[in-house]
C-alpha atoms as a PDB file:
ATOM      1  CA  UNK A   1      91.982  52.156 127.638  1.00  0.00           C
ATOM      2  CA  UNK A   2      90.316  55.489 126.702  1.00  0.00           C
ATOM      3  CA  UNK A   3      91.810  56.959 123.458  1.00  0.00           C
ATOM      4  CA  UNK A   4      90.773  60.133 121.784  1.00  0.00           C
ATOM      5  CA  UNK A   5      92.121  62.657 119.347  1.00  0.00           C
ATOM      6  CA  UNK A   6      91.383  66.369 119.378  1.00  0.00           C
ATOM      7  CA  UNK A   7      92.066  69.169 117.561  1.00  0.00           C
ATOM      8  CA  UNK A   8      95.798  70.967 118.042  1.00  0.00           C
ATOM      9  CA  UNK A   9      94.967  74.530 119.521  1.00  0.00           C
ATOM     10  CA  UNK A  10      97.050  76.500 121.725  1.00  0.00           C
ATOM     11  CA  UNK A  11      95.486  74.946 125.191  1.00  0.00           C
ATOM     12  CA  UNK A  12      96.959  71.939 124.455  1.00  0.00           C
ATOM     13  CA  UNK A  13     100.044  73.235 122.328  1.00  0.00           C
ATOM     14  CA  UNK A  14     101.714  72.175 126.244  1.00  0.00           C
ATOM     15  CA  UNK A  15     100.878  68.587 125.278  1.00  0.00           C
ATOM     16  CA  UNK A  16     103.644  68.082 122.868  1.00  0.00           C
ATOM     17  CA  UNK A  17     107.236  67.227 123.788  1.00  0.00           C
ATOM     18  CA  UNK A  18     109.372  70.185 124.802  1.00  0.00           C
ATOM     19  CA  UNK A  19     111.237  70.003 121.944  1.00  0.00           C
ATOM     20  CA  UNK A  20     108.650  69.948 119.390  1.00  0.00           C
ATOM     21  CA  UNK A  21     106.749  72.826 121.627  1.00  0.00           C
ATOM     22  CA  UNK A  22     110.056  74.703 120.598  1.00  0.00           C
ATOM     23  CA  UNK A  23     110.696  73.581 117.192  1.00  0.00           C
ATOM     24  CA  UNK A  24     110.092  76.065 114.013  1.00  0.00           C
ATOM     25  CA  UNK A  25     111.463  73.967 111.392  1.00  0.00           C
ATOM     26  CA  UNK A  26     108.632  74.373 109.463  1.00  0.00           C
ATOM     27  CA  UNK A  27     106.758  77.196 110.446  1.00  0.00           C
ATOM     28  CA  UNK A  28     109.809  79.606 109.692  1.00  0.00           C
ATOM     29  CA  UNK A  29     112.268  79.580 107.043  1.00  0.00           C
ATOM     30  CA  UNK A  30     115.647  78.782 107.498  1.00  0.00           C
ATOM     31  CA  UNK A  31     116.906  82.560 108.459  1.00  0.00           C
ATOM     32  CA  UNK A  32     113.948  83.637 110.664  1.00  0.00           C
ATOM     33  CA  UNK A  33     114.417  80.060 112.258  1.00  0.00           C
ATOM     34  CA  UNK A  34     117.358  80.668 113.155  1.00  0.00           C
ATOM     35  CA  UNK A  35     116.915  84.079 114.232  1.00  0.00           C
ATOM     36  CA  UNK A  36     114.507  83.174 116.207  1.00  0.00           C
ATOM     37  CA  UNK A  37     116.638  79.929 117.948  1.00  0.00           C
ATOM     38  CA  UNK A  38     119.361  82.574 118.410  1.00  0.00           C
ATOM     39  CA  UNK A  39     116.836  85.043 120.341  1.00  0.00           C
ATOM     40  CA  UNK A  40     115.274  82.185 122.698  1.00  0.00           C
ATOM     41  CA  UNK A  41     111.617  82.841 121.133  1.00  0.00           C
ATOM     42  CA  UNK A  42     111.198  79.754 118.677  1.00  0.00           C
ATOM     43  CA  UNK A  43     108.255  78.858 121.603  1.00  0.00           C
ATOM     44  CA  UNK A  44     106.133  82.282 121.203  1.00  0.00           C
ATOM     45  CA  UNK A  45     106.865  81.673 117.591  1.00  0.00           C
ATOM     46  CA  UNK A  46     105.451  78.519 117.706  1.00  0.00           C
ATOM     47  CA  UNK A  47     102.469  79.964 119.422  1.00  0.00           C
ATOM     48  CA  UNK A  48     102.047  82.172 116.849  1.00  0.00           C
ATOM     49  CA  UNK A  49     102.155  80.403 113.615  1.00  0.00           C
ATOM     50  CA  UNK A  50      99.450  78.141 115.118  1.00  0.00           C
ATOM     51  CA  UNK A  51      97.096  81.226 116.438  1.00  0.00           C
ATOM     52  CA  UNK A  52      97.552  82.522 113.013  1.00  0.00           C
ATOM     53  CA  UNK A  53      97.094  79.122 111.390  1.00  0.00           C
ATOM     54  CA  UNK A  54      93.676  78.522 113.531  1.00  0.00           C
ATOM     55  CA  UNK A  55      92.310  81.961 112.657  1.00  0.00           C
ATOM     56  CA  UNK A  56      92.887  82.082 108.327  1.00  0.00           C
ATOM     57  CA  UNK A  57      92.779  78.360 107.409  1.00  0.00           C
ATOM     58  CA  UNK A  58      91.268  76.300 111.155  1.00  0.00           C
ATOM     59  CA  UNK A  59      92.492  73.659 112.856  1.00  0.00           C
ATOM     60  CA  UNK A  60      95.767  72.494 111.883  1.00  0.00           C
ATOM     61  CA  UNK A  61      96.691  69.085 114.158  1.00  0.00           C
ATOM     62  CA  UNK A  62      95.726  66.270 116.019  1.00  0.00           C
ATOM     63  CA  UNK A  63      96.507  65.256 119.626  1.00  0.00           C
ATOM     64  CA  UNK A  64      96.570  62.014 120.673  1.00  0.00           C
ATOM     65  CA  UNK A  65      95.497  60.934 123.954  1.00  0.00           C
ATOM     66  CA  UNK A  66      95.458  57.861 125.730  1.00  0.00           C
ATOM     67  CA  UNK A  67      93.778  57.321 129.391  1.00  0.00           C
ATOM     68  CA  UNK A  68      94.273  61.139 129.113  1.00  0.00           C
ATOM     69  CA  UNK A  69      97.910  60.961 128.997  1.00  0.00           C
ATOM     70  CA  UNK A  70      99.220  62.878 125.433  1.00  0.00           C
ATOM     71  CA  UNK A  71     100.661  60.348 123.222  1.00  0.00           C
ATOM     72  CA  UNK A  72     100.988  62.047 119.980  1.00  0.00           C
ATOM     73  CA  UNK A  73     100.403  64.560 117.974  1.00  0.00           C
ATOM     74  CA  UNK A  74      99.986  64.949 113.877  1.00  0.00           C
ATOM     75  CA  UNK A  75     100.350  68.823 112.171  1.00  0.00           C
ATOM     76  CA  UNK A  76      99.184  69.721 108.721  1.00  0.00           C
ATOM     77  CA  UNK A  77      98.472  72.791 106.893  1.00  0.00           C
ATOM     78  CA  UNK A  78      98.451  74.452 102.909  1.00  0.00           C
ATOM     79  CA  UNK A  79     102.156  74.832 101.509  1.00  0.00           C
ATOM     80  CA  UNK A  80     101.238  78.594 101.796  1.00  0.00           C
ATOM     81  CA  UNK A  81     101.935  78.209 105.550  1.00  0.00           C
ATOM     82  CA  UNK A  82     104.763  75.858 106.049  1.00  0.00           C
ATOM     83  CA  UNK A  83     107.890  78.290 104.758  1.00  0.00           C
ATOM     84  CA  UNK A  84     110.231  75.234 104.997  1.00  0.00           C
ATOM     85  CA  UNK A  85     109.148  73.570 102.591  1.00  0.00           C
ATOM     86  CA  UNK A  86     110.077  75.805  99.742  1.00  0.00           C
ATOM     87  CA  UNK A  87     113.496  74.308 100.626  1.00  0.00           C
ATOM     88  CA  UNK A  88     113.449  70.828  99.958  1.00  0.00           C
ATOM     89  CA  UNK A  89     114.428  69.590  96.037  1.00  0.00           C
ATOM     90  CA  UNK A  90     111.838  67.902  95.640  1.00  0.00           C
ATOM     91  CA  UNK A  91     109.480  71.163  96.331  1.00  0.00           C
ATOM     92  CA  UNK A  92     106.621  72.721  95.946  1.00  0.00           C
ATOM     93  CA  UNK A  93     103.802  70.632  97.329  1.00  0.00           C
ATOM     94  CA  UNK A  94     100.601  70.639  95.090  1.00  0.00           C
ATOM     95  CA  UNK A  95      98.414  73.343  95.049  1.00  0.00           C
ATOM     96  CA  UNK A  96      95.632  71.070  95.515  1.00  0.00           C
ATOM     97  CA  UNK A  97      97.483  69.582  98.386  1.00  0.00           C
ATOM     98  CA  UNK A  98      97.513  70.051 102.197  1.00  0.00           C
ATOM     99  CA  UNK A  99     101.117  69.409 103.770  1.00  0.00           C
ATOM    100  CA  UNK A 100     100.957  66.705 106.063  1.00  0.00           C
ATOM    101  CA  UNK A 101     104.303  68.250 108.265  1.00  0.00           C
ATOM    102  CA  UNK A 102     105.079  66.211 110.926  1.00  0.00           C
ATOM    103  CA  UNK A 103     103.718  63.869 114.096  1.00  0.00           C
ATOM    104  CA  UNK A 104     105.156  61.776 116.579  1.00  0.00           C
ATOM    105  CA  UNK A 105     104.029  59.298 118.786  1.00  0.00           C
ATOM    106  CA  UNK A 106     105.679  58.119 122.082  1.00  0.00           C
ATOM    107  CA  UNK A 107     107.480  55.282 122.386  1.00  0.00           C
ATOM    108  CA  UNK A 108     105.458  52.457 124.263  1.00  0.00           C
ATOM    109  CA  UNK A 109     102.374  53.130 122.145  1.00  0.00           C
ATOM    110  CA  UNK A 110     103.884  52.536 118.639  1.00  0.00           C
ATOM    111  CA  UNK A 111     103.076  49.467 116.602  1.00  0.00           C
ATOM    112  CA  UNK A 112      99.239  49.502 117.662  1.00  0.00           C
ATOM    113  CA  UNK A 113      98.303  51.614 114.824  1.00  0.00           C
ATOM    114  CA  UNK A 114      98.098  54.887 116.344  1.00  0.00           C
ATOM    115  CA  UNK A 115     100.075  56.251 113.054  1.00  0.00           C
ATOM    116  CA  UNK A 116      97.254  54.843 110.669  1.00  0.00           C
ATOM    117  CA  UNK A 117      94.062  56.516 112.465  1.00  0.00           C
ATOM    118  CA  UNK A 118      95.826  59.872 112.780  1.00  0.00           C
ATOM    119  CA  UNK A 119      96.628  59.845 109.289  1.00  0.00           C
ATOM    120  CA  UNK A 120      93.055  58.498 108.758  1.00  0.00           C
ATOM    121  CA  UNK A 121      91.637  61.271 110.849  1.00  0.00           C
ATOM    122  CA  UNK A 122      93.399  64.176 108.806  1.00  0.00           C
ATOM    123  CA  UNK A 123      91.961  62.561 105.987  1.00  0.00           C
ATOM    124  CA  UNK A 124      88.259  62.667 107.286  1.00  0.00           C
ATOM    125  CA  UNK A 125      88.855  65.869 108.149  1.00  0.00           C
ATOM    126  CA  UNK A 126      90.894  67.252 105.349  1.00  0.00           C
ATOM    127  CA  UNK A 127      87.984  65.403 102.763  1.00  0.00           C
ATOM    128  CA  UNK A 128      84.700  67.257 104.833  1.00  0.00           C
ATOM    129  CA  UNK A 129      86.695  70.865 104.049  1.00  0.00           C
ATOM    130  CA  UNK A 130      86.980  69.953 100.213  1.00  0.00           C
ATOM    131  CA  UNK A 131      90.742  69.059  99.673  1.00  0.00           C
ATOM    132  CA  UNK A 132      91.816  66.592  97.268  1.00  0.00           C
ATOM    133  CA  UNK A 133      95.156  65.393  98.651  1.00  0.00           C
ATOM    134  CA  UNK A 134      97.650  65.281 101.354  1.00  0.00           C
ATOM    135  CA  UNK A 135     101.041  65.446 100.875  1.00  0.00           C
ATOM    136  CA  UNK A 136     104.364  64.928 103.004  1.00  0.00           C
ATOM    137  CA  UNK A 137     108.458  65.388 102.517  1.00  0.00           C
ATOM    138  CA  UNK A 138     109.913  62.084 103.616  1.00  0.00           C
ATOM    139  CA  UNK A 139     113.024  60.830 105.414  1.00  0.00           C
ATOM    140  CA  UNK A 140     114.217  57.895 103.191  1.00  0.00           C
ATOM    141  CA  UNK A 141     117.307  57.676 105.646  1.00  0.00           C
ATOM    142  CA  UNK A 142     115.245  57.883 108.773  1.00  0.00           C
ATOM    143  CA  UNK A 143     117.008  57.012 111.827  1.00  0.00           C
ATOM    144  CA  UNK A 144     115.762  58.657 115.001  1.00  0.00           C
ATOM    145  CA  UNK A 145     112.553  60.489 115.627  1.00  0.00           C
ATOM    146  CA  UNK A 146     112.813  64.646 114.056  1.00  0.00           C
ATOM    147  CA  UNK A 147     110.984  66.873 112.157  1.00  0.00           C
ATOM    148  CA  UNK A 148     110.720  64.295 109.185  1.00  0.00           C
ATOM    149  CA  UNK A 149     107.766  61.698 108.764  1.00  0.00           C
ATOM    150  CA  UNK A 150     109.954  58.099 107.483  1.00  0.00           C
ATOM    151  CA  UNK A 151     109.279  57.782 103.928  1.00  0.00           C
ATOM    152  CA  UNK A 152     108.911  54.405 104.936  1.00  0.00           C
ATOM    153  CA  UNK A 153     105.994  54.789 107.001  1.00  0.00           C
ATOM    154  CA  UNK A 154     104.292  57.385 104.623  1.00  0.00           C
ATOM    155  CA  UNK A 155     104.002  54.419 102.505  1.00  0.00           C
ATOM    156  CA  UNK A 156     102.626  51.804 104.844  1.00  0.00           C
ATOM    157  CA  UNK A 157      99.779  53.799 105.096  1.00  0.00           C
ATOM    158  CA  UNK A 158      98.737  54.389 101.511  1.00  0.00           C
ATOM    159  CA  UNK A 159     100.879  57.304 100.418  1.00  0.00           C
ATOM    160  CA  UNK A 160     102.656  57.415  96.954  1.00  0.00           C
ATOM    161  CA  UNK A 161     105.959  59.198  95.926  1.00  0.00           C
ATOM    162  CA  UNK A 162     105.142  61.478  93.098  1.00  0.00           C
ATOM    163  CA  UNK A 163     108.509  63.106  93.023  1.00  0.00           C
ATOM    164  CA  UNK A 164     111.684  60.580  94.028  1.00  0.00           C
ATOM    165  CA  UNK A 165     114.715  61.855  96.035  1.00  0.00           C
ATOM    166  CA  UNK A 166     117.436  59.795  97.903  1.00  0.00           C
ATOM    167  CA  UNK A 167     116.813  61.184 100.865  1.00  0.00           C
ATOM    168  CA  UNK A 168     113.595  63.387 100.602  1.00  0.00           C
ATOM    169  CA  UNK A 169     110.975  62.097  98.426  1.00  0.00           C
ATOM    170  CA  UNK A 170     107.214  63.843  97.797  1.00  0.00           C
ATOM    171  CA  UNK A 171     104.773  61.564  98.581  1.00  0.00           C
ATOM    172  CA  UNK A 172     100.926  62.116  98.200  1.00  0.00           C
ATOM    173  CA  UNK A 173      97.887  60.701  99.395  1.00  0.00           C
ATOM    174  CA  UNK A 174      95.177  60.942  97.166  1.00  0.00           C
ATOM    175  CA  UNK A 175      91.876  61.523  99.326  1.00  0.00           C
ATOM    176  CA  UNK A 176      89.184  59.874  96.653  1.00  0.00           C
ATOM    177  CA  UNK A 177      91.133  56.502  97.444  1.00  0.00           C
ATOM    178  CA  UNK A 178      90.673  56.921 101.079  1.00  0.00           C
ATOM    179  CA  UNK A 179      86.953  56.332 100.422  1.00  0.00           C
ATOM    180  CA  UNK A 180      87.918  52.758 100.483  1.00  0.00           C
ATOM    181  CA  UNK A 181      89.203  52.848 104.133  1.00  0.00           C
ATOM    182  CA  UNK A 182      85.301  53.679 105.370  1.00  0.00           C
ATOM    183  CA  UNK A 183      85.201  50.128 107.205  1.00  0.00           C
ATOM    184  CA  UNK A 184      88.667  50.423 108.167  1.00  0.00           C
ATOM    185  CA  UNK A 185      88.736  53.799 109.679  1.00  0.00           C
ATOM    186  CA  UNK A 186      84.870  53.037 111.540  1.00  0.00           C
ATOM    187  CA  UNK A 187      86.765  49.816 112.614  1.00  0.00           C
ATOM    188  CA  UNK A 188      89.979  51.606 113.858  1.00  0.00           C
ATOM    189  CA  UNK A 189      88.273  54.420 115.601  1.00  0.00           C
ATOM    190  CA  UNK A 190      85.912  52.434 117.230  1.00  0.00           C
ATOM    191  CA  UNK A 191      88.887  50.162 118.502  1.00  0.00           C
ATOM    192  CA  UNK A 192      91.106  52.806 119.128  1.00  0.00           C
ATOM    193  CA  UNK A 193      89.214  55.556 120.370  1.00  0.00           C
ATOM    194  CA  UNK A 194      86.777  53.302 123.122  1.00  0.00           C
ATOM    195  CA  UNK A 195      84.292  50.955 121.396  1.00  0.00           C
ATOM    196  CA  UNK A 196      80.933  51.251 119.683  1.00  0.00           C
ATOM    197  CA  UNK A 197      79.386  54.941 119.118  1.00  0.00           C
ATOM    198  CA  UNK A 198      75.607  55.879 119.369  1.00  0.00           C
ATOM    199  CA  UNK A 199      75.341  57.328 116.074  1.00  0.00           C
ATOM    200  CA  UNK A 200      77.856  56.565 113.490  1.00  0.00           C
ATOM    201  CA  UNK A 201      78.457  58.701 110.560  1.00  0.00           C
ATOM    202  CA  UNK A 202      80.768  57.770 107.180  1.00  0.00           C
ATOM    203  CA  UNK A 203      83.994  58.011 108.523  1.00  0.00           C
ATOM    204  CA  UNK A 204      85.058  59.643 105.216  1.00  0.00           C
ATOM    205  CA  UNK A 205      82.806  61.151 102.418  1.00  0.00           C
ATOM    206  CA  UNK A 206      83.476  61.765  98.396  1.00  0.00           C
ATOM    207  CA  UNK A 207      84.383  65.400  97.460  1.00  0.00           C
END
């Protein structure tokens, strides 16, 4: 199978499920969410936190394709542009932090590690633009698939909770340990993403 990730921008933004196309739970804050829901335009909002994301900060997602069929899809970004999470108890997110916010991946193609490169991938990327962490807002009561990572998960691949909460723990991913992955991620990608490259470079490179 041919699998790929590429950047989030808004000619793929159509990629994602409907109702994650729609979905501001992040990008607004509560009351302009739900202004917005109210009005019908959470989609042209959506559009517009992610132009406005790509042109002051850069890319801000993954997409995940397989056989050219979208999969999944990962979004991250600096606390400064995810208003939700000011809400949470276990708020803010470090300022040397990017907020890994959400990502999905269908069902049918979970359980073959799909979850692990895309968090791998952010961290390539996040490392190359000088950032020294990623952190997320779990769901320690995860159920069903929403705008929540599972806690869970966050810890299966490497994350730590730095701030505990019954149901919505901090967790962080320090980037300087993800140097260890290098074999792992090469591995992965190559596995993953359609066998042996021409020219390889370090998947992931010190600060």
């Amino acid at each position: 199978m041919g699998r790929r990730l590429v950047p989030l921008t808004l000619d793929n933004l159509q990629d994602l499920p409907r109702r994650c196309r729609s979905c501001v739970f992040w990008e607004l804050d509560p009351v302009t969410g739900g202004a917005a829901v109210k009005a019908g335009t959470p989609e042209l909002e959506k559009e517009a936190w992610i132009s406005a994301v790509l042109l002051d900060w850069g890319s801000c997602g993954r997409v995940v394709y397989v056989d050219e069929v979208p999969v999944g899809f990962v979004m991250y970004a600096p606390p400064a542009y995810v208003p939700r999470a000011a809400s949470f108890p276990t708020s803010p997110v470090s300022p040397d932090a990017v907020q890994l916010i959400t990502g999905w991946i269908m069902p049918g193609y979970q359980g073959q590690g799909l979850g692990r490169v895309m968090v791998q991938t952010v961290a390539k990327d996040l490392l190359r633009r000088g950032f020294k962490a990623i952190e997320a807002f779990g769901e320690a009561r995860w159920e069903r698939p929403a705008c929540l990572l599972p806690a869970e998960h966050l810890l299966s691949v490497g994350f730590k909770t730095v701030r505990p909460h019954p149901s919505h723990p901090r967790l962080r991913l320090e980037l300087r340990t993800t140097l260890s992955w290098k074999e792992d991620v090469e591995l992965a990608l190559d596995r993953l993403l359609g066998g042996a490259r021409a020219r390889k470079e370090p998947a992931l490179r010190p600060l």
